[in-house]
C-alpha atoms as a PDB file:
ATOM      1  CA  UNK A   1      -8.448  41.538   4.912  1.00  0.00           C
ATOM      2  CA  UNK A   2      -6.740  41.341   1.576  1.00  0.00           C
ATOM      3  CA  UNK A   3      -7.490  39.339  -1.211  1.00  0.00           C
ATOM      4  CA  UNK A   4      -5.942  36.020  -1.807  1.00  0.00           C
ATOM      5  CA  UNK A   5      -3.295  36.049  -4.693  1.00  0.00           C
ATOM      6  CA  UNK A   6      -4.914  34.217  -7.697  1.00  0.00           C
ATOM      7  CA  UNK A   7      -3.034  30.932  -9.014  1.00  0.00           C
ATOM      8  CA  UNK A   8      -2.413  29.912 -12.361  1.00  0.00           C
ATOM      9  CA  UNK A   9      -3.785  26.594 -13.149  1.00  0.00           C
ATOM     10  CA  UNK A  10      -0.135  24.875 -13.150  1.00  0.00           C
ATOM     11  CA  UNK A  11       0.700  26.541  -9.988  1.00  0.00           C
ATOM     12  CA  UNK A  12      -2.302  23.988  -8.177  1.00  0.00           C
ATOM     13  CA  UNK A  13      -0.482  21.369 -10.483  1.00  0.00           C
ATOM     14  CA  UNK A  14       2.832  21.953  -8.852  1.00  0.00           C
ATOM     15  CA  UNK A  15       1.215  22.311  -5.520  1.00  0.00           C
ATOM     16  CA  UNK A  16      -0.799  19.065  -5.546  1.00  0.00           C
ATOM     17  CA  UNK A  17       2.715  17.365  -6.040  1.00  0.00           C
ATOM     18  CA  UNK A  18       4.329  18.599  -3.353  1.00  0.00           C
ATOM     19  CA  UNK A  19       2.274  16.715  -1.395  1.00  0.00           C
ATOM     20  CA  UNK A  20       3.467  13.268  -1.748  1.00  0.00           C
ATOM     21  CA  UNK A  21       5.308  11.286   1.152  1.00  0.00           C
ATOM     22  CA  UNK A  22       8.716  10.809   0.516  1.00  0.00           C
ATOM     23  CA  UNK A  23       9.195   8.182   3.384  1.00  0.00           C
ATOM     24  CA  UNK A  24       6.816   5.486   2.474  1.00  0.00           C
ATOM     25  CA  UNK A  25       7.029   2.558   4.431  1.00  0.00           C
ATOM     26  CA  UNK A  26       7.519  -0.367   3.022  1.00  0.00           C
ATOM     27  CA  UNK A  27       5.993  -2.935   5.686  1.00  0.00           C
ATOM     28  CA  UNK A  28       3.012  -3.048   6.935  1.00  0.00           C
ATOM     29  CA  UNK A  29       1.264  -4.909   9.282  1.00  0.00           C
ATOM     30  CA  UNK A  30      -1.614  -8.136   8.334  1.00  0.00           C
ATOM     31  CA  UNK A  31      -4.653  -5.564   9.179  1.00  0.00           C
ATOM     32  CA  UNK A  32      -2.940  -3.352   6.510  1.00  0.00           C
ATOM     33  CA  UNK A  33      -2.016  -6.018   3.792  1.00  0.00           C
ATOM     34  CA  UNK A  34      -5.551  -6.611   4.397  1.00  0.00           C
ATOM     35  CA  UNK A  35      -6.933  -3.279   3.830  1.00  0.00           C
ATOM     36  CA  UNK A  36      -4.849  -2.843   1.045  1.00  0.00           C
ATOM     37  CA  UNK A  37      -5.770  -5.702  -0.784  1.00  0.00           C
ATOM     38  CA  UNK A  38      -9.293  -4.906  -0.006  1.00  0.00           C
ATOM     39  CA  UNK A  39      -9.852  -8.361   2.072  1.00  0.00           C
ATOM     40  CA  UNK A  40     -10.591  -9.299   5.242  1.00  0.00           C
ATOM     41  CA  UNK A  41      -7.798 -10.508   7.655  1.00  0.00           C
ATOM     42  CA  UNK A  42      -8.626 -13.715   7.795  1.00  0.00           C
ATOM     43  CA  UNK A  43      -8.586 -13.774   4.258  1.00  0.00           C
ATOM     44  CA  UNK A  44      -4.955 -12.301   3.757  1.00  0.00           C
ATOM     45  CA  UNK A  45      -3.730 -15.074   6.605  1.00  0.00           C
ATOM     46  CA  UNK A  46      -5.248 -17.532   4.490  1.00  0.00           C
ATOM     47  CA  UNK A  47      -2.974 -16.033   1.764  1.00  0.00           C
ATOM     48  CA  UNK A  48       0.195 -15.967   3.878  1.00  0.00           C
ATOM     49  CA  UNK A  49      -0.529 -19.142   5.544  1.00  0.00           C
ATOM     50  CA  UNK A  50      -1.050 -21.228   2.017  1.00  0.00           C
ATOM     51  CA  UNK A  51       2.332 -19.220   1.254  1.00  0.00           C
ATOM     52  CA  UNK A  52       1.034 -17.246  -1.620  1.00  0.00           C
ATOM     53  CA  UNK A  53       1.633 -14.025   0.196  1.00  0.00           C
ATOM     54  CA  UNK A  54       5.512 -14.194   1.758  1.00  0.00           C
ATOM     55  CA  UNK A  55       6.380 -12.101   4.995  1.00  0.00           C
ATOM     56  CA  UNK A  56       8.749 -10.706   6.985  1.00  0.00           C
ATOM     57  CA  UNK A  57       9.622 -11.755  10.645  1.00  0.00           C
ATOM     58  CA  UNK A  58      12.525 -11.099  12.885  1.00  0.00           C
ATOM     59  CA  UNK A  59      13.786 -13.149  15.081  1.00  0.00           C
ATOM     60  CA  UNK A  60      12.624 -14.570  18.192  1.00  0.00           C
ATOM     61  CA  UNK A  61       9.147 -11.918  17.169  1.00  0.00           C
ATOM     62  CA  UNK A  62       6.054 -13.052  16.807  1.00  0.00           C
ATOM     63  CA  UNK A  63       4.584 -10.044  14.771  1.00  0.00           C
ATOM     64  CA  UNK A  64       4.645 -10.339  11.137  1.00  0.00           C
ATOM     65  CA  UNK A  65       4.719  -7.874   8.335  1.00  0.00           C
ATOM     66  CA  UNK A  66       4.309  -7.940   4.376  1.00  0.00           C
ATOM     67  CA  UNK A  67       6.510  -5.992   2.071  1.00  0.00           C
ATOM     68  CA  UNK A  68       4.846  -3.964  -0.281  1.00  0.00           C
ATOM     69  CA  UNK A  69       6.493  -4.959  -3.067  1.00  0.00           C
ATOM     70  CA  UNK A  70       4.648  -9.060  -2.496  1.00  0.00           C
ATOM     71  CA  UNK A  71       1.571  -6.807  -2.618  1.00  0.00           C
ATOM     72  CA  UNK A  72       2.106  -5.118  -5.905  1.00  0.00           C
ATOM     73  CA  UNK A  73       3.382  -8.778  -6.872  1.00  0.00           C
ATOM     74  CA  UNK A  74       0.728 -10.599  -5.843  1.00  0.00           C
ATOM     75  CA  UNK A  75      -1.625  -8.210  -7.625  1.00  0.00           C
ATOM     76  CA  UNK A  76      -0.012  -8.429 -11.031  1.00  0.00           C
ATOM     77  CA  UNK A  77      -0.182 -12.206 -10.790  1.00  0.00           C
ATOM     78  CA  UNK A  78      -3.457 -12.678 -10.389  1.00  0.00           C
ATOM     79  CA  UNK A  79      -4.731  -9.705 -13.381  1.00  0.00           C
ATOM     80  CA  UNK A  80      -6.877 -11.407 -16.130  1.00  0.00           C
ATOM     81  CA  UNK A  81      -9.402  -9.810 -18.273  1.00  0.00           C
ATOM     82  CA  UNK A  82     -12.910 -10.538 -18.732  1.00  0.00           C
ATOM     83  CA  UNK A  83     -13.985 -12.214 -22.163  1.00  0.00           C
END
């Protein structure tokens, strides 16, 4: 067996990039809001049902999803810093 070409360190650089998902979804279901936020289920219902959290529903559907971008809001909302 040969040996393995060696890599300059900015080839690994470029490589790690090209990993990245290009298709990102941008709803995701309660479990995942959940997971994302780091909080339980119940606790991001909570959230959406005392309409701090907004989501998405079509019609007639009972199934519910959260854009990402009320995530990312919700997060930057509620930053402080400890004094």
């Amino acid at each position: 067996m040969g040996a393995s070409p060696k890599l300059r360190s900015n080839q690994v650089t470029e490589r790690s990039h090209e990993i990245s998902n290009p298709k990102q979804k941008r709803l995701y279901t309660v479990r995942e809001s959940a997971e994302f936020l780091g909080r339980s289920v119940w606790a991001m219902r909570e959230l959406i049902w005392g309409g701090k959290i907004p989501v998405v529903r079509t019609d007639g559907g009972r199934k519910i999803f959260v854009d990402i971008e009320d995530l990312v809001d919700f997060i930057n909302h509620n930053k402080s810093t400890y004094l």
